[in-house]
Protein backbone atom coordinates (compact mmCIF):
# COMPACT_ATOMS: atom_id res chain seq x y z
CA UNK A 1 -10.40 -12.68 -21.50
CA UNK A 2 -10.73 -12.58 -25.45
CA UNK A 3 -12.75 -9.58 -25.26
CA UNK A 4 -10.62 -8.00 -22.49
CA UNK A 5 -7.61 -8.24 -24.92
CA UNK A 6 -9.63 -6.94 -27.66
CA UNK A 7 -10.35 -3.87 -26.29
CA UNK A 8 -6.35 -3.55 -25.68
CA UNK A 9 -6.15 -4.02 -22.06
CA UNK A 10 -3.09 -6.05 -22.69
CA UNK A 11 -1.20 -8.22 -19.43
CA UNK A 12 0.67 -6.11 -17.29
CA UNK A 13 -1.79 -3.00 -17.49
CA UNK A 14 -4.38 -1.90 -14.81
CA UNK A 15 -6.81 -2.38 -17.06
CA UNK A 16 -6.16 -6.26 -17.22
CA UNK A 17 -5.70 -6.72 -13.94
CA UNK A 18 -8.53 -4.93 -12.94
CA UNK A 19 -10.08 -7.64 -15.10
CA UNK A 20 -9.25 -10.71 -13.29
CA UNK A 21 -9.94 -9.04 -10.13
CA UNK A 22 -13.73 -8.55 -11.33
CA UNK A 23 -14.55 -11.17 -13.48
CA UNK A 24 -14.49 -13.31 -10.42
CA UNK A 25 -18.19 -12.08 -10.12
CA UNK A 26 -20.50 -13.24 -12.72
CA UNK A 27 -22.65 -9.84 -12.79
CA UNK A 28 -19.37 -8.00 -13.64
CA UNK A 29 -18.39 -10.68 -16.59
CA UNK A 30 -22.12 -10.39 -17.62
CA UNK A 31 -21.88 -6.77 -17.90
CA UNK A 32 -18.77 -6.56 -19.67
CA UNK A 33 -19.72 -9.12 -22.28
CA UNK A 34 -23.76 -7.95 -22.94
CA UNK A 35 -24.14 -4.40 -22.55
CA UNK A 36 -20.40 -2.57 -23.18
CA UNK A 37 -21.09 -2.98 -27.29
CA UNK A 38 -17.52 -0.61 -28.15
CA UNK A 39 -13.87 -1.81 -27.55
CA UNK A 40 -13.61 1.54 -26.69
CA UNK A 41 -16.37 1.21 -24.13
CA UNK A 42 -15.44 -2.22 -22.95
CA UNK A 43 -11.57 -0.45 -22.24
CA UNK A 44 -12.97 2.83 -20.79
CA UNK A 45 -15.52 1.31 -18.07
CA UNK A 46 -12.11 -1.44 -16.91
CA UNK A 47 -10.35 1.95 -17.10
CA UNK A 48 -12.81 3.57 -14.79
CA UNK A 49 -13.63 -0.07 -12.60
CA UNK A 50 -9.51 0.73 -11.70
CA UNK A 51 -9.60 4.19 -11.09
CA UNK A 52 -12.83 3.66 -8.56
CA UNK A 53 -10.89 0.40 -6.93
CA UNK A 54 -7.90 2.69 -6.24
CA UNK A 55 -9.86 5.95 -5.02
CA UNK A 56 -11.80 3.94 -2.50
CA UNK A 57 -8.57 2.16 -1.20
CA UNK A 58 -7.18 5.82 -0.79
CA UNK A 59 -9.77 6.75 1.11
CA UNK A 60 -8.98 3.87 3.11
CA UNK A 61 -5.85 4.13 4.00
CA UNK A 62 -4.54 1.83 1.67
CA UNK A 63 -2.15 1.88 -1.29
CA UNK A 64 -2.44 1.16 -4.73
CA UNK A 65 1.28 0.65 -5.07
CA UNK A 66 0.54 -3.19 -5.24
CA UNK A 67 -1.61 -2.72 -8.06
CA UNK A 68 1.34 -0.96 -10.50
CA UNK A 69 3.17 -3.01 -12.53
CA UNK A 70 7.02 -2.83 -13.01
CA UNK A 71 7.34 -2.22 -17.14
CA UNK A 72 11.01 -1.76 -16.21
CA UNK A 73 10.40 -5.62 -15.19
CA UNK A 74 9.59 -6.46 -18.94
């Protein structure tokens, strides 16, 4: 999670979240670690992993409420 961090996908953001959910799966940790060379690249394809993970739910009826993090909560 060194790398995620890096890239500034801090706790508490999608983009970190997004993180645990798919570094579960060695491809996706694999991919994230080899071929995304950038910070900026590593933080733009967790930016776009979230935004694809939340479209598809929409599409399925379901929410990404659960997903949003209370800042307020900080």
């Amino acid at each position: 999670m060194a790398l995620v961090e890096e890239c500034g996908a801090v706790e508490r953001i999608n983009e970190y979240f997004i993180a645990t959910e798919i570094f579960i799966k060695k491809d996706q940790r694999e991919m994230f670690v080899n071929y995304l060379r950038t910070p900026t690249g590593r933080f733009g394809w967790l930016k776009k992993k979230y935004e694809v993970k939340c479209q598809s739910e929409s599409e399925n009826g379901s929410s990404d409420e659960e997903y949003e993090f209370d800042l307020l909560a900080m």
